[in-house]
Protein backbone atom coordinates (compact mmCIF):
# COMPACT_ATOMS: atom_id res chain seq x y z
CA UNK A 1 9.06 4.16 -51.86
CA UNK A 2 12.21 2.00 -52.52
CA UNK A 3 13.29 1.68 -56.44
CA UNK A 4 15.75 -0.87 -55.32
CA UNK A 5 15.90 -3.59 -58.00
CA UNK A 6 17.11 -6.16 -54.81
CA UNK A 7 16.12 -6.38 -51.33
CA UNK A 8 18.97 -7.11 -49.62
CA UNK A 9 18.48 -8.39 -46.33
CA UNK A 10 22.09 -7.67 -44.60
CA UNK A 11 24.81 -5.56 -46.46
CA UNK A 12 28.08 -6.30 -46.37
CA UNK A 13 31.09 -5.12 -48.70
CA UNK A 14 29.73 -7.66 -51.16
CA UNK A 15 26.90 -6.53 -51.41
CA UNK A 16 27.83 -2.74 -52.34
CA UNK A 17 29.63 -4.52 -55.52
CA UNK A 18 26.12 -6.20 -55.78
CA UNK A 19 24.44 -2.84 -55.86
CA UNK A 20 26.79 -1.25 -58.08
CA UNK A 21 26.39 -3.93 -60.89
CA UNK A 22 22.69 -4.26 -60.66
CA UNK A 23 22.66 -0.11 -60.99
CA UNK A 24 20.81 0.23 -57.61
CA UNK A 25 21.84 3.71 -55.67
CA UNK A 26 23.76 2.99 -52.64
CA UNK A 27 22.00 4.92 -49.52
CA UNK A 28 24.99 6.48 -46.50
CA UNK A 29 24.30 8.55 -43.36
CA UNK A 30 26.99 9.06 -40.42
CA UNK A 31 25.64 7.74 -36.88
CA UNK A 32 27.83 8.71 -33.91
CA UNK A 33 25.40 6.64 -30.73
CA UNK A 34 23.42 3.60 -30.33
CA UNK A 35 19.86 5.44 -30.33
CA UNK A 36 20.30 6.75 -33.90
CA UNK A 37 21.99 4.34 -35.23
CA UNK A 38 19.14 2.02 -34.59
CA UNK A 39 16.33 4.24 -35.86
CA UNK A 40 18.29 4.79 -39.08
CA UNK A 41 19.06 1.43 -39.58
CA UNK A 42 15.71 0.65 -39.27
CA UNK A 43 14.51 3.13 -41.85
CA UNK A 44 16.49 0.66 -44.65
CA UNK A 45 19.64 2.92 -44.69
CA UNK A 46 22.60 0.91 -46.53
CA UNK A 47 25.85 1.78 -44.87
CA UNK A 48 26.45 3.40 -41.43
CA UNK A 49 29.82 5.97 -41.65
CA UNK A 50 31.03 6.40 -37.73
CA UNK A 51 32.34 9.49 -39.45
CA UNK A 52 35.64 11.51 -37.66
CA UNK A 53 32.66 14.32 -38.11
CA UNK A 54 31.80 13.41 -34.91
CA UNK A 55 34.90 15.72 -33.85
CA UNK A 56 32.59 18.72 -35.18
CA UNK A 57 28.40 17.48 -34.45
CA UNK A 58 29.45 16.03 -31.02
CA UNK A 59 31.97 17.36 -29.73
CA UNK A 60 32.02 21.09 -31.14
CA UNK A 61 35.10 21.17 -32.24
CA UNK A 62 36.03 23.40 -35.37
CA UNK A 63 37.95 20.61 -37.32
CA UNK A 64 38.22 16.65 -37.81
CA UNK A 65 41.58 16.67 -36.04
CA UNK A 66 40.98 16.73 -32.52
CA UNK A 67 39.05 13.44 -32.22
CA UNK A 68 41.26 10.09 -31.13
CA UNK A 69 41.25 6.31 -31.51
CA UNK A 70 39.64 6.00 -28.01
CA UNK A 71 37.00 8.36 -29.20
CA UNK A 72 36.19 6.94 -32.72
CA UNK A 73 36.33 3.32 -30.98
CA UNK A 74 33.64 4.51 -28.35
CA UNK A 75 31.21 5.99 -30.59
CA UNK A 76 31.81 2.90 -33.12
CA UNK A 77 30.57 0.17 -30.47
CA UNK A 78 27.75 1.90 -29.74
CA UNK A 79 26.37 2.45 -33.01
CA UNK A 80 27.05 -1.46 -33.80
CA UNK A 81 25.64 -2.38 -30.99
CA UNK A 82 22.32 -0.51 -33.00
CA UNK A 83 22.85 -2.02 -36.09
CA UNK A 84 21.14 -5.05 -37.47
CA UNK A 85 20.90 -4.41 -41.52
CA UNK A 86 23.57 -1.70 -42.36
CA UNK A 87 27.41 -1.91 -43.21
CA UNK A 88 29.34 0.17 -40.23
CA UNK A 89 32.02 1.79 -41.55
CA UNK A 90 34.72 3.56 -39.43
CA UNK A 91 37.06 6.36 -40.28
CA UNK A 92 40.27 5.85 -38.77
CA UNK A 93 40.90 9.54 -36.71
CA UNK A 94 43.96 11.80 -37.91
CA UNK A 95 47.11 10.26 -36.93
CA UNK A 96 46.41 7.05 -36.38
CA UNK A 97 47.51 6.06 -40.08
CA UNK A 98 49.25 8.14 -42.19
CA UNK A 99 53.01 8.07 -42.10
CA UNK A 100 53.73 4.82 -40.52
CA UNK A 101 51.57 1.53 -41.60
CA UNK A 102 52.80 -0.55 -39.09
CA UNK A 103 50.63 2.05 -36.60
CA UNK A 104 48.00 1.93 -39.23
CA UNK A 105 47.61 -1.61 -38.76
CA UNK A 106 47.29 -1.87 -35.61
CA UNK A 107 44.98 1.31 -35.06
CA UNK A 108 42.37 -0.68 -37.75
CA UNK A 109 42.89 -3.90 -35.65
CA UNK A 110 41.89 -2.21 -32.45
CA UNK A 111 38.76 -0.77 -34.68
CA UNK A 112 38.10 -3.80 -35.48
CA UNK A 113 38.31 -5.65 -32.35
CA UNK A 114 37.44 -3.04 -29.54
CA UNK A 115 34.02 -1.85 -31.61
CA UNK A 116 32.64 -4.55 -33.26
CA UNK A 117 32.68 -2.30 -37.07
CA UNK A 118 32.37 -4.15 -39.95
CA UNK A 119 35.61 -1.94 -41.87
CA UNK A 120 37.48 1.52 -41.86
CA UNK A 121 37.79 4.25 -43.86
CA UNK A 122 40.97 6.46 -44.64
CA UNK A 123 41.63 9.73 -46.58
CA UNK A 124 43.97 9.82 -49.27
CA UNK A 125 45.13 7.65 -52.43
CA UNK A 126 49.24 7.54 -53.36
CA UNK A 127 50.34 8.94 -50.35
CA UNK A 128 48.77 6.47 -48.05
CA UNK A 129 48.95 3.64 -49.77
CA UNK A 130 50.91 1.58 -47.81
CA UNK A 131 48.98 1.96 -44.77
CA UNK A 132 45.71 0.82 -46.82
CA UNK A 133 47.76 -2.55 -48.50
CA UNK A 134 49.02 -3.50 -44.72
CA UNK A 135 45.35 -3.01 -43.28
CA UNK A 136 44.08 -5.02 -45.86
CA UNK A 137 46.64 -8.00 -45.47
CA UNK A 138 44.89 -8.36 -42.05
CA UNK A 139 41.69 -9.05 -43.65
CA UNK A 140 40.25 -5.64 -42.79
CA UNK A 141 38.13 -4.18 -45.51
CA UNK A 142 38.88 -0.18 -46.77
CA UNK A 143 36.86 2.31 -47.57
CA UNK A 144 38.47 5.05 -49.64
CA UNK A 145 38.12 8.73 -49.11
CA UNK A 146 39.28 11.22 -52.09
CA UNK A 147 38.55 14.80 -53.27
CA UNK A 148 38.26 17.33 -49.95
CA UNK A 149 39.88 14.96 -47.46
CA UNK A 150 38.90 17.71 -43.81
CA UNK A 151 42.05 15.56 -42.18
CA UNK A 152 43.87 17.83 -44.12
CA UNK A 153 42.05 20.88 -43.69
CA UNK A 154 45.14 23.13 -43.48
CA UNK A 155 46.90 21.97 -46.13
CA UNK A 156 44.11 23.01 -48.61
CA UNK A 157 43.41 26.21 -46.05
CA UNK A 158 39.62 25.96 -47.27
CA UNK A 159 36.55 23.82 -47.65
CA UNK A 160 35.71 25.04 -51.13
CA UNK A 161 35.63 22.34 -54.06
CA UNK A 162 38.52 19.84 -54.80
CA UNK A 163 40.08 18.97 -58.52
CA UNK A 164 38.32 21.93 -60.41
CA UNK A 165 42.08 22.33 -62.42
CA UNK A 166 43.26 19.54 -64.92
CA UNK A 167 46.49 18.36 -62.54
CA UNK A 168 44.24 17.36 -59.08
CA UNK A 169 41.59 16.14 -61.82
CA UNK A 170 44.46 13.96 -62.98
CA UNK A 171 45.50 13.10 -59.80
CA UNK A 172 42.20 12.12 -58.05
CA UNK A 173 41.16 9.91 -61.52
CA UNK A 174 44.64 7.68 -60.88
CA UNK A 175 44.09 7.97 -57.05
CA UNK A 176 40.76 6.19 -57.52
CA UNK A 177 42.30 3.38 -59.65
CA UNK A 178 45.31 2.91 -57.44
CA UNK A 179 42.45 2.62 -54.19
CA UNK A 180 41.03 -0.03 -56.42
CA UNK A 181 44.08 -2.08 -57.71
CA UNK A 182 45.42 -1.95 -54.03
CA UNK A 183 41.86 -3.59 -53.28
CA UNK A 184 39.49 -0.89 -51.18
CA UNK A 185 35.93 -2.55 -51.49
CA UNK A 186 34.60 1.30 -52.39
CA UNK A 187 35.26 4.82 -52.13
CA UNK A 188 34.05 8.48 -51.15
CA UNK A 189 34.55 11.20 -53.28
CA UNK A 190 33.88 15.03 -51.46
CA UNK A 191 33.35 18.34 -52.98
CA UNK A 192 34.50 17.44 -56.73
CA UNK A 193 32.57 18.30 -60.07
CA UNK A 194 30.34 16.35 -60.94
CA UNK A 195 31.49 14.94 -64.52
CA UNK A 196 34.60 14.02 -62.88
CA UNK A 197 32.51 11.77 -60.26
CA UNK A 198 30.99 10.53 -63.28
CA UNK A 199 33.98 10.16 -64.88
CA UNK A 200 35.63 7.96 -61.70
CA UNK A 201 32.52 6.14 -60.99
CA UNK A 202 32.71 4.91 -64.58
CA UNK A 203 36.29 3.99 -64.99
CA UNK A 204 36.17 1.08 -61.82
CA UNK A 205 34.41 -1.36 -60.75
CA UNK A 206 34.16 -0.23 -57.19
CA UNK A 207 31.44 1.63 -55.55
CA UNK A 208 31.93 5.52 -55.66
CA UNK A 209 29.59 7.22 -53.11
CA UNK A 210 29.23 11.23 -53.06
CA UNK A 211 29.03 13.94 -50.93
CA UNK A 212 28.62 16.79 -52.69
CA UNK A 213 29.88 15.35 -56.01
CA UNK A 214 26.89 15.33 -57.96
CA UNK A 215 24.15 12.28 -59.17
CA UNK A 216 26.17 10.19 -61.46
CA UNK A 217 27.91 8.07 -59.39
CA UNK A 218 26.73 4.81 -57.24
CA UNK A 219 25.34 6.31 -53.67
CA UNK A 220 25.31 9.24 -51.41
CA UNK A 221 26.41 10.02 -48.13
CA UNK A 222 24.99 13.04 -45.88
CA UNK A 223 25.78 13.58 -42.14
CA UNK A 224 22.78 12.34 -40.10
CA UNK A 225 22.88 15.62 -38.27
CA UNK A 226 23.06 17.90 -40.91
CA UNK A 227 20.13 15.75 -42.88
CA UNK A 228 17.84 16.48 -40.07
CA UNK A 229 18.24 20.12 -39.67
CA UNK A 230 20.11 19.83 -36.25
CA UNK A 231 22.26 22.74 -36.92
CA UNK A 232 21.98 26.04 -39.07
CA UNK A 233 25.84 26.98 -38.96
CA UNK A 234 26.30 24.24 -41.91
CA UNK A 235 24.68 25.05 -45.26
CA UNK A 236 26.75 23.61 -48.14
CA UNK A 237 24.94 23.61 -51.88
CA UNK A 238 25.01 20.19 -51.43
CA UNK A 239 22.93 19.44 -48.63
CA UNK A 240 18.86 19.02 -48.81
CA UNK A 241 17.56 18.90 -45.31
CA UNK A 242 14.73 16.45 -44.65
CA UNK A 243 13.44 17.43 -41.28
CA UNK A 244 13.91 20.97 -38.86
CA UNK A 245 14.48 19.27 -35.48
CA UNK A 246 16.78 22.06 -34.11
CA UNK A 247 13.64 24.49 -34.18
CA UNK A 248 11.02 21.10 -33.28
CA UNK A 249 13.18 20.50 -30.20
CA UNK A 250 13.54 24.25 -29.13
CA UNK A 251 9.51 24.20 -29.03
CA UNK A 252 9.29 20.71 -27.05
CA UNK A 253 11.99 21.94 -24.60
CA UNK A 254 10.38 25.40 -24.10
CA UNK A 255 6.99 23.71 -23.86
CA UNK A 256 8.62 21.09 -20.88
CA UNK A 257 9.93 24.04 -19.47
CA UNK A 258 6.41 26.09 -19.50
CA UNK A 259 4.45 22.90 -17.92
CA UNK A 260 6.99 22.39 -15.14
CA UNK A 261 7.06 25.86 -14.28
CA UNK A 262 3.28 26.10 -14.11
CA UNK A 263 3.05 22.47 -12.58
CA UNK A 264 1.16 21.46 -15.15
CA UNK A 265 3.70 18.52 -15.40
CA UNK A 266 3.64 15.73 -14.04
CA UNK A 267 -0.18 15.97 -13.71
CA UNK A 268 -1.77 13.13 -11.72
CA UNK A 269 -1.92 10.55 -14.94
CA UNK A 270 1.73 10.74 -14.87
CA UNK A 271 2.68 10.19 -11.11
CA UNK A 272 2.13 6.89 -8.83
């Protein structure tokens, strides 16, 4: 049952600030193709991430790295095409930003254009900065992305929890400001503590939504795939999984397979 304090018909990056002010929890799942983007959307869910996690759920790749522009673009026009409520959101892949923001401009452009998303998201705070300020000069809006940012998985070497010590603490806190002074409409903060989520979500004005960073900020963000048990490889503290389907979809295959085997399917209700 929604505790919402608004209905809001269409969300937009507006309409996140909207959320934040009025105090109402900002809801976040990753989507990757048309078919769940459009039952999710339908179940009320505020923002759509095309997430570069689509490198690891559908692809099977080991990191975030390996997916491209092409990729992200494809999987981004089909989950808009899906979408009639939610705000798509698409992270820009590895490479396709950082370094040179003349590249970064015209990788969010072809985001933009090519897939129909409604913004992009990029890791980092200081050290991309200038890739963010010429994105948003087009009129594109930016999501943030601080804390365990997996683009740069082997520069940390490890998935464990981000800005435990005073200096990254530091760091992150003046990250998030910076991301909001240089105008990012919200941001995601990943495997922090959770009084220093607090701490961020209360020192701007800008949306902070968590994954794995605790309950006082302004929304949360799970991938879809993880949510609904699809895997059992991936079992952070953070996650609460809602549904089992890897086991439900083992039984319905193995039950197809029984029935066609014993010709049980089709039976004559089911043929013309």
């Amino acid at each position: 049952m929604s505790v919402a304090k608004k209905d809001y018909k269409r969300v937009t990056t507006n309409t996140l600030g909207e959320m934040k002010k009025n105090g109402d929890k900002i809801s976040m799942l990753t989507a990757y193709d048309y078919t769940l983007a459009k039952i999710i959307d339908g179940g009320g869910i505020d923002v759509i991430l095309v997430g570069d996690s689509a490198s690891n759920v559908m692809a099977g790749h080991e990191t975030t790295l390996p997916i491209t522009l092409d990729q992200m673009i494809y999987h981004a026009a089909s989950v808009v095409r899906g979408v009639n409520r939610a705000l798509v959101v698409v992270d820009m892949p590895f490479g396709s930003y950082q370094g040179n923001s003349l590249e970064a401009l015209s990788s969010a452009i072809r985001i933009m254009k090519e897939s129909g998303g409604h913004s992009v998201k990029l890791e980092g705070g200081s050290e991309v900065i200038e890739s963010i300020e010429r994105i948003l000069t087009a009129g594109i809006p930016v999501m943030g992305h601080l804390g365990l940012t997996p683009q740069s998985i082997y520069k940390f070497g490890t998935y464990t929890v981000r800005a435990k010590e005073e200096v990254e603490a530091e760091k992150l806190l003046a990250d998030a400001k910076l991301l909001e002074k240089t105008g990012c409409f919200a941001l995601v903060l990943e495997k922090v503590p959770a009084k220093l989520a607090q701490e961020v979500a209360e020192s701007i004005s800008i949306p902070v939504i968590g994954i794995g960073a605790g309950n006082g900020i302004d929304g949360q963000v799970l991938v879809l795939h993880d949510m609904l048990g699809m895997n059992h490889e991936f079992n952070p503290r953070f996650l609460r999984r809602y549904l089992n389907l890897a086991d439900d979809i083992k039984v319905a295959v193995q039950s197809y397979v029984t029935d066609v085997k014993s010709s049980d399917f089709p039976n004559e209700k089911e043929q013309y």
